[in-house]
Protein backbone atom coordinates (compact mmCIF):
# COMPACT_ATOMS: atom_id res chain seq x y z
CA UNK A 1 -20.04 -47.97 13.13
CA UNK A 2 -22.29 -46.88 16.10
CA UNK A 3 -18.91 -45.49 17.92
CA UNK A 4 -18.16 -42.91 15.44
CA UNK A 5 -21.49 -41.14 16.43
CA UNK A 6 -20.48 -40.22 19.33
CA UNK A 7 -17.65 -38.29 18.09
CA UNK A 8 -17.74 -34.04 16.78
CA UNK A 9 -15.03 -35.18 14.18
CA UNK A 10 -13.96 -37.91 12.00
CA UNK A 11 -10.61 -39.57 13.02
CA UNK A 12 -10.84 -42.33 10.28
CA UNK A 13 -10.44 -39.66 7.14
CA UNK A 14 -6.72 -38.30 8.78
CA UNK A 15 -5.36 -42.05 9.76
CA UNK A 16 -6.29 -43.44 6.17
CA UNK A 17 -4.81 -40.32 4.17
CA UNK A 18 -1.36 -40.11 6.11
CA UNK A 19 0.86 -42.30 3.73
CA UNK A 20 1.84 -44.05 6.98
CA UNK A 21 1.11 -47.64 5.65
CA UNK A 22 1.18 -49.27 9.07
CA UNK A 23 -1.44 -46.71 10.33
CA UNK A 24 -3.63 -47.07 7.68
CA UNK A 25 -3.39 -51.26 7.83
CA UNK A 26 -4.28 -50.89 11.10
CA UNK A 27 -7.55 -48.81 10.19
CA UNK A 28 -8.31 -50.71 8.18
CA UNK A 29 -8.39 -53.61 10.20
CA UNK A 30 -9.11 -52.24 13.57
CA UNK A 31 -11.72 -49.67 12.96
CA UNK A 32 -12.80 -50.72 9.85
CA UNK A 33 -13.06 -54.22 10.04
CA UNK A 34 -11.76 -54.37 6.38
CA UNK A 35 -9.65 -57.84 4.88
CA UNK A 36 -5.81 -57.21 4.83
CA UNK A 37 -3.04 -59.38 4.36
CA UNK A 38 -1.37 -60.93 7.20
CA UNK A 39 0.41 -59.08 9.31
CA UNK A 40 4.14 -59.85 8.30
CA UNK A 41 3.43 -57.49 5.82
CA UNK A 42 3.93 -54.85 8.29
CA UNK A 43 7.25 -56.38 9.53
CA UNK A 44 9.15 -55.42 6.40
CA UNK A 45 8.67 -51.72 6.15
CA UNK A 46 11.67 -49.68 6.00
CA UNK A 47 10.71 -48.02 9.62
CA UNK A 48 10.63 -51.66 10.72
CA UNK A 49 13.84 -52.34 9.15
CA UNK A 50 15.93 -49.90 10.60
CA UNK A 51 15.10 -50.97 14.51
CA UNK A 52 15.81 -54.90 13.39
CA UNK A 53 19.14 -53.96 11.69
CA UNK A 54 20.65 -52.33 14.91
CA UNK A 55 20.03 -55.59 16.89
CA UNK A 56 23.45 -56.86 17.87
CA UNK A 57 24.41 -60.68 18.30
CA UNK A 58 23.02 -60.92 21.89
CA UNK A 59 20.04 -60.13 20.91
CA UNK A 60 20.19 -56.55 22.27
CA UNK A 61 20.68 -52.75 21.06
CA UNK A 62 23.12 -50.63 22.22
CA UNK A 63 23.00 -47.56 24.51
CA UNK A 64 24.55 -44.30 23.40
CA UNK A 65 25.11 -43.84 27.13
CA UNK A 66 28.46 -44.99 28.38
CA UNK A 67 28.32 -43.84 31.90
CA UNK A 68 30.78 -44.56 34.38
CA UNK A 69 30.57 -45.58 38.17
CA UNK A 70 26.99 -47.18 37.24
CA UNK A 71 25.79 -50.31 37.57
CA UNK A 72 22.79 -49.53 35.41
CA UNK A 73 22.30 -51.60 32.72
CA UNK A 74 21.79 -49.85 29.22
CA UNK A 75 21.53 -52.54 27.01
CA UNK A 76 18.34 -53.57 28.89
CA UNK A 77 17.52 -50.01 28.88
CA UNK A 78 17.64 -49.75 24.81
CA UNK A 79 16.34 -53.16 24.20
CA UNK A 80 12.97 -52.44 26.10
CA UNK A 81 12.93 -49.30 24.54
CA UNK A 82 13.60 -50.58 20.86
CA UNK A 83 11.66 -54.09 21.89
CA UNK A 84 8.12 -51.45 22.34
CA UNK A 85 8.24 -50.40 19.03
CA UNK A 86 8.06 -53.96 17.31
CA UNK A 87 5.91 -55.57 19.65
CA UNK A 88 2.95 -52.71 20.39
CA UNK A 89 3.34 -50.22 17.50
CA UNK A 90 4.17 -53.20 15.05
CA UNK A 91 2.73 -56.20 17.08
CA UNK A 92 5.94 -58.36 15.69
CA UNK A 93 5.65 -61.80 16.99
CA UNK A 94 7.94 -64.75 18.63
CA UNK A 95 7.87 -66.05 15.57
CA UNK A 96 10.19 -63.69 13.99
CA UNK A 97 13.57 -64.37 15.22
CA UNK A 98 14.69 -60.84 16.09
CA UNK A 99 11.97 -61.32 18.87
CA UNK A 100 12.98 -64.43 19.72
CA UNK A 101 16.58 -63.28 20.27
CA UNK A 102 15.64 -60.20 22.30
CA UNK A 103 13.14 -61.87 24.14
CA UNK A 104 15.84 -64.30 25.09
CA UNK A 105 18.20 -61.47 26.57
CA UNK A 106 15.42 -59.54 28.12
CA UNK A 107 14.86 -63.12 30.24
CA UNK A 108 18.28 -63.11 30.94
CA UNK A 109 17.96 -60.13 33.15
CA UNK A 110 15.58 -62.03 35.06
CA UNK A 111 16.49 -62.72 38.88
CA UNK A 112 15.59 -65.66 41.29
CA UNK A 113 13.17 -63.93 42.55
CA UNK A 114 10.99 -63.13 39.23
CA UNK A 115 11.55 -59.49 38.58
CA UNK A 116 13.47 -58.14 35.67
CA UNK A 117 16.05 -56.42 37.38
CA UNK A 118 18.70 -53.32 36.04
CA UNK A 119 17.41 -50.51 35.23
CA UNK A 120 17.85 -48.96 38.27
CA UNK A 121 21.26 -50.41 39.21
CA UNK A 122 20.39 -53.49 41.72
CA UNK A 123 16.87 -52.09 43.48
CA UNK A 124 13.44 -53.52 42.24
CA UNK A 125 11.35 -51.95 39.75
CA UNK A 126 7.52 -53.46 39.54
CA UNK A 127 7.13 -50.83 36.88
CA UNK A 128 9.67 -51.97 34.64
CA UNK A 129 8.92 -55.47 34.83
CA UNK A 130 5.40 -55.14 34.28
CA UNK A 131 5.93 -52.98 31.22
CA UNK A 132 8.92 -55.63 29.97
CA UNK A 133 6.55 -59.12 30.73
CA UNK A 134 3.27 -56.77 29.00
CA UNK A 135 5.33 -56.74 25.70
CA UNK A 136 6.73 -60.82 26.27
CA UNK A 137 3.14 -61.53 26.75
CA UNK A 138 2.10 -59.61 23.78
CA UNK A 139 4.64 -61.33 21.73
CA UNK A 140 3.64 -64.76 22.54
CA UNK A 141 4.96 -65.73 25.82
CA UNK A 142 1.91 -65.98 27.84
CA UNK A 143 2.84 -69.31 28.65
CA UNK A 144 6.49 -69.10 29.15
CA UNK A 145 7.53 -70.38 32.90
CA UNK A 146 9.31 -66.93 32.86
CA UNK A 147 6.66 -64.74 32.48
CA UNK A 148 4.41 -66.86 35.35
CA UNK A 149 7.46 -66.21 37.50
CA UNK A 150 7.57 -62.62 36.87
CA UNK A 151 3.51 -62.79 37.70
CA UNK A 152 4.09 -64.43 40.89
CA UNK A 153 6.87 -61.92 41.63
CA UNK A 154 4.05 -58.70 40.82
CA UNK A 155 1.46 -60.33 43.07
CA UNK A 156 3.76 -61.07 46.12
CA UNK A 157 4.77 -57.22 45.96
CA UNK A 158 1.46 -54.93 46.29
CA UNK A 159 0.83 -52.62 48.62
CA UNK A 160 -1.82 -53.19 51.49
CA UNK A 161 -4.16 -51.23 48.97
CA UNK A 162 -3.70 -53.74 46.20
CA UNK A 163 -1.62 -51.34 43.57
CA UNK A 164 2.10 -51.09 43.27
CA UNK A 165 4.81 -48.60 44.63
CA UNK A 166 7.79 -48.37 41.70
CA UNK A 167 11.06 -48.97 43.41
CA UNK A 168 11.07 -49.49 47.19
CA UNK A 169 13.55 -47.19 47.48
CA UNK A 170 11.08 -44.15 46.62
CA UNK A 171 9.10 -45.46 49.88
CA UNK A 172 11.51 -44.40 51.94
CA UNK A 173 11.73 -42.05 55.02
CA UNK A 174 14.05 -39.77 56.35
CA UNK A 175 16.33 -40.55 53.54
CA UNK A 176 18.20 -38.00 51.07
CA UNK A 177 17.85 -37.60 47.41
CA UNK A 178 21.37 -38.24 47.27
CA UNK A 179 21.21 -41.15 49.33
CA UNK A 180 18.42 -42.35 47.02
CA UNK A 181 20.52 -41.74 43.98
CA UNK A 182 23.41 -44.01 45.20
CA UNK A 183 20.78 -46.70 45.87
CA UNK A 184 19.93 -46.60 42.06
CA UNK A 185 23.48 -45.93 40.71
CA UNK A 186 25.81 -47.85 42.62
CA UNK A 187 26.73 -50.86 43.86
CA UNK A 188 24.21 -51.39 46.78
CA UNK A 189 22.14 -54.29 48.02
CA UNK A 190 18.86 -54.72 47.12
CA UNK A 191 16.25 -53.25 49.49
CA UNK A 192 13.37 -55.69 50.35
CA UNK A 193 11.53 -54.47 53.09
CA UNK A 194 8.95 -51.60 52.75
CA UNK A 195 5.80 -49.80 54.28
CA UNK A 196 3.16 -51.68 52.99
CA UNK A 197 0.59 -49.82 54.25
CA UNK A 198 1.44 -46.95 52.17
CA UNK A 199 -0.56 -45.87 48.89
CA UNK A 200 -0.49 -47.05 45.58
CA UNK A 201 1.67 -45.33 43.22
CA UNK A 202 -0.32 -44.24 40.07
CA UNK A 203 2.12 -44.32 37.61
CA UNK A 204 3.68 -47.49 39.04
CA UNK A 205 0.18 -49.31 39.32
CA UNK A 206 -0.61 -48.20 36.16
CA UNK A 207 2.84 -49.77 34.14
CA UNK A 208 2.16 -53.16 36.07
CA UNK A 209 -1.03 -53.93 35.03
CA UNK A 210 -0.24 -53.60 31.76
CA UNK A 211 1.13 -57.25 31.82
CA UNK A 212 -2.48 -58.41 33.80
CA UNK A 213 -4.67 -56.85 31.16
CA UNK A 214 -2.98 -59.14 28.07
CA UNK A 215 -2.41 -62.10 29.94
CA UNK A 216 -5.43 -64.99 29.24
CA UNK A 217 -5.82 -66.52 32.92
CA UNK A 218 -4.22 -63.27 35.28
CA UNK A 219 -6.39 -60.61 33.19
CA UNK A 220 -9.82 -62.72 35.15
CA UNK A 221 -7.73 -62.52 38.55
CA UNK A 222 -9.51 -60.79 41.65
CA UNK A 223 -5.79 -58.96 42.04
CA UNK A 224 -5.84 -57.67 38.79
CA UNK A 225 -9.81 -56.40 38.87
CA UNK A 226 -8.70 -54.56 42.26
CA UNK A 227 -5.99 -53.06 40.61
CA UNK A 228 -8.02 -51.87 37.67
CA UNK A 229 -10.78 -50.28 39.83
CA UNK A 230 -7.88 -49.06 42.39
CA UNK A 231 -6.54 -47.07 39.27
CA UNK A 232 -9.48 -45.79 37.49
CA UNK A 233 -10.79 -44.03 40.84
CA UNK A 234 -8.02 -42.08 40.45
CA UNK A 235 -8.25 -40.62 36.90
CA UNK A 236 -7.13 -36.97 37.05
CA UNK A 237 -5.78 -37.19 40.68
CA UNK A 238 -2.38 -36.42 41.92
CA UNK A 239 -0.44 -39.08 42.44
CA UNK A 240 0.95 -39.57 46.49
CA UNK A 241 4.91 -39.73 45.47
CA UNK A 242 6.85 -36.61 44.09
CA UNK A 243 7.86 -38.88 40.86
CA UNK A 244 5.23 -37.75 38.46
CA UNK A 245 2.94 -36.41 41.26
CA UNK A 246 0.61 -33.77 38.91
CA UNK A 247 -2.27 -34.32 37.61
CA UNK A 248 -1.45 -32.99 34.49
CA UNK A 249 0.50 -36.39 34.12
CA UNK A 250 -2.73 -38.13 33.11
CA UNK A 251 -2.48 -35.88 30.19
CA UNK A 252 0.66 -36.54 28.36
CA UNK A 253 0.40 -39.14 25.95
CA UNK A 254 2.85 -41.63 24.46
CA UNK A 255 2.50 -44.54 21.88
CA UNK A 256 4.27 -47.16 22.35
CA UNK A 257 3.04 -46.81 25.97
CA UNK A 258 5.70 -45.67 28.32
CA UNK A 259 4.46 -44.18 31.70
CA UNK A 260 0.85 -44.21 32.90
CA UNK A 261 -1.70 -41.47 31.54
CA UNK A 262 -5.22 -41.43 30.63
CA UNK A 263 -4.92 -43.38 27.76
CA UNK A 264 -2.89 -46.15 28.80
CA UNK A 265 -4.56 -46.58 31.52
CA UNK A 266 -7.92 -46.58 30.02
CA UNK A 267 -6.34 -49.50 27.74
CA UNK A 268 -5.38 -51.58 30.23
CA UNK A 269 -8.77 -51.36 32.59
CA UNK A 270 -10.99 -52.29 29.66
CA UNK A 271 -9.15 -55.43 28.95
CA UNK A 272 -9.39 -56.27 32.84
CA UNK A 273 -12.75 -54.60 33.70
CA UNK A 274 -14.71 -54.07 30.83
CA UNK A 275 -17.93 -52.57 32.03
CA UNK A 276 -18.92 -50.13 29.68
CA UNK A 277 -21.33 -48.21 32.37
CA UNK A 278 -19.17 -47.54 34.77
CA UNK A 279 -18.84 -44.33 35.97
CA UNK A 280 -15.16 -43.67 35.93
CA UNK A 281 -15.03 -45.03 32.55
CA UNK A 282 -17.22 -43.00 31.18
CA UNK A 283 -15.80 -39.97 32.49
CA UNK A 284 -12.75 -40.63 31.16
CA UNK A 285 -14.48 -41.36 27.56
CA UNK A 286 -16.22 -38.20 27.80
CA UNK A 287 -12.83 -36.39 28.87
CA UNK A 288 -11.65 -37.86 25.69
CA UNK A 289 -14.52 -36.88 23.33
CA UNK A 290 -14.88 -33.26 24.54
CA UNK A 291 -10.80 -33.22 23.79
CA UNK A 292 -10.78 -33.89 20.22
CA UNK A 293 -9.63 -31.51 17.35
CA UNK A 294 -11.26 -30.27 14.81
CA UNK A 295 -8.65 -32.37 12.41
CA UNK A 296 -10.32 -35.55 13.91
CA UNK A 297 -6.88 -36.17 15.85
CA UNK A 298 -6.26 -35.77 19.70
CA UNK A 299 -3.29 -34.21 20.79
CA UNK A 300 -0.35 -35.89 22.30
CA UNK A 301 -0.44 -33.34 25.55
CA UNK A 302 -2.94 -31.53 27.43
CA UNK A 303 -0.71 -31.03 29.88
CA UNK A 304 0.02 -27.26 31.22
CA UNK A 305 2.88 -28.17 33.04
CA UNK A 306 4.56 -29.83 30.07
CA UNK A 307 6.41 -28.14 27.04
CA UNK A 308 3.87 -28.17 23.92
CA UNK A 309 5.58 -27.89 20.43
CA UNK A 310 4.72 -28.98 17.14
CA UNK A 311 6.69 -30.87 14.01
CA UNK A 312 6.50 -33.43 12.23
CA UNK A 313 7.51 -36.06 14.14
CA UNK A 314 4.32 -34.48 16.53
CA UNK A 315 2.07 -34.97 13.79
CA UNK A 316 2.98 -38.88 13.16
CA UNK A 317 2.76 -39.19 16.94
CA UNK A 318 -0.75 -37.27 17.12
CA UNK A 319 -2.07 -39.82 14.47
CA UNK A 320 -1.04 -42.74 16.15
CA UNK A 321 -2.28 -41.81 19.82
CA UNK A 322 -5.62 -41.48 17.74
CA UNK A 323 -5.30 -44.90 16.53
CA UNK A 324 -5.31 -45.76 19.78
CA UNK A 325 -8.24 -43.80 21.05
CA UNK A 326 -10.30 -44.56 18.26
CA UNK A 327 -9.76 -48.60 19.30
CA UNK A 328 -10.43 -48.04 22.89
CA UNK A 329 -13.43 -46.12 21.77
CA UNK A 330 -14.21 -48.87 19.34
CA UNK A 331 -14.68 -51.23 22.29
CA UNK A 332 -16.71 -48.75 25.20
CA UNK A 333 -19.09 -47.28 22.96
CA UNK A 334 -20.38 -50.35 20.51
């Protein structure tokens, strides 16, 4: 395992003696390249379990938020959230008919127009929708007339640049954080004309192509390679809009992948642009290397703008975002 060389520490010793059965499977298979059993085995863990029993008949969980004089829509909310866990940490299938059933409601949020619309009352969000149609895609509707639609819908809404802005709303002028509150929380028409010509959003950009970098044909697409190498010029750089503008944001680390950072990001390029030489890449797998612990594990914040603490639920999350690492490092340095 050439890759392992290139690391101060060993990761694989941590992952295979947590007594988290679904991390060690996965080192096992992934980093390994060790025989296990198929992967339903994974679907009927207890941690597993207790996400697929609070599925209601709709095929959607249920918000603890109950807030009035809001037309934002929990249930979608909750049901991405709850769908990320089963489809990237547990890479549950279509197959299994709790998917099935919340993929079904998550396309119900669909609108005419291809986005996945809701969780910021009636405005766009590219973010959202790339991060929902990353995890239908992952879950076995790459071919699903849906998810081309919600493509089609990403593509016809970049930015001059070729990234993404998040909602449309946060390109505005001249405008009020109140007045850009009401946009998102009540019952106002959908804004569809924007300033181009304005920059990329890095966190935005980052979310969408998340959906390009799993897809079979749109991961080869010129729009998704300028996207990826629109991104990774920007490692470590502010971002141009006050929604997750510091650097430091690169830093934070989450697993199943919610905003953009380092490692997400990295994820996602690879998949679209995988040229092991390049020099962005490379800094970014150095930043990594130099980073590690002396436990083997990375941390799930470097951040010095962010709260730090440590637990046990910290621990579980540290070992996972190492997974991660130690798969994307798998791939660049073979």
């Amino acid at each position: 395992m050439k890759w392992l060389g290139h690391l101060k520490f060993d990761p694989i010793k941590p992952l295979t003696e947590s007594n988290n059965i679904a991390l060690t499977y996965f080192t096992n298979r992934d980093l390994l390249d060790k025989q296990v059993q198929p992967i339903s085995y994974i679907w009927d863990l207890p941690e597993v379990n207790k996400i697929v029993k609070k599925q209601v008949d709709g095929g959607y969980w249920v918000s603890k938020k109950n807030i009035e004089n809001t037309i934002q829509n929990y249930s979608l909310i909750e049901t991405w959230k709850q769908f990320r866990f089963l489809v990237e940490k547990y890479e549950m299938n279509k197959d299994y008919q709790c998917i099935e059933r919340a993929a079904e409601f998550l396309f119900s949020c669909q609108k005419e127009e291809g986005d996945i619309r809701g969780f910021l009352g009636n405005q766009y969000t590219t973010y959202y929708t790339g991060a929902i149609l990353y995890l239908l895609i992952k879950a076995g509707y790459e071919n699903d007339l849906r998810v081309e639609k919600g493509i089609k819908w990403l593509l016809s809404m970049r930015q001059d640049d070729g990234g993404w802005v998040g909602s449309l709303v946060g390109t505005l002028d001249n405008v009020s954080w109140t007045e850009k509150i009401e946009l998102f929380t009540k019952d106002k028409k959908t804004l569809k004309e924007w300033d181009r010509t304005k920059s990329l959003c890095l966190n935005s950009t980052g979310m969408v192509i998340r959906a390009f970098a799993v897809h079979p044909k749109y991961k080869k697409s010129e729009e998704a390679r300028k996207a990826a190498l629109l991104l990774k010029q920007h490692f470590f750089m502010e971002n141009y809009y006050s929604s997750y503008k510091h650097k430091d944001n690169w830093l934070v680390f989450q697993y199943p992948f919610w905003w953009n950072n380092l490692i997400s990001a990295l994820n996602s390029i690879i998949q679209i642009y995988p040229e092991k030489d390049d020099k962005d890449i490379k800094k970014a797998v150095n930043w990594i290397i130099d980073h590690q612990e002396d436990t083997g594990l990375w941390k799930i914040s470097y951040s010095k703008i962010h709260k730090n603490t440590f637990t046990e639920k910290t621990r579980e999350a540290q070992l996972w975002i190492t997974l991660v690492i130690c798969r994307i490092l798998k791939i660049v340095l073979s």
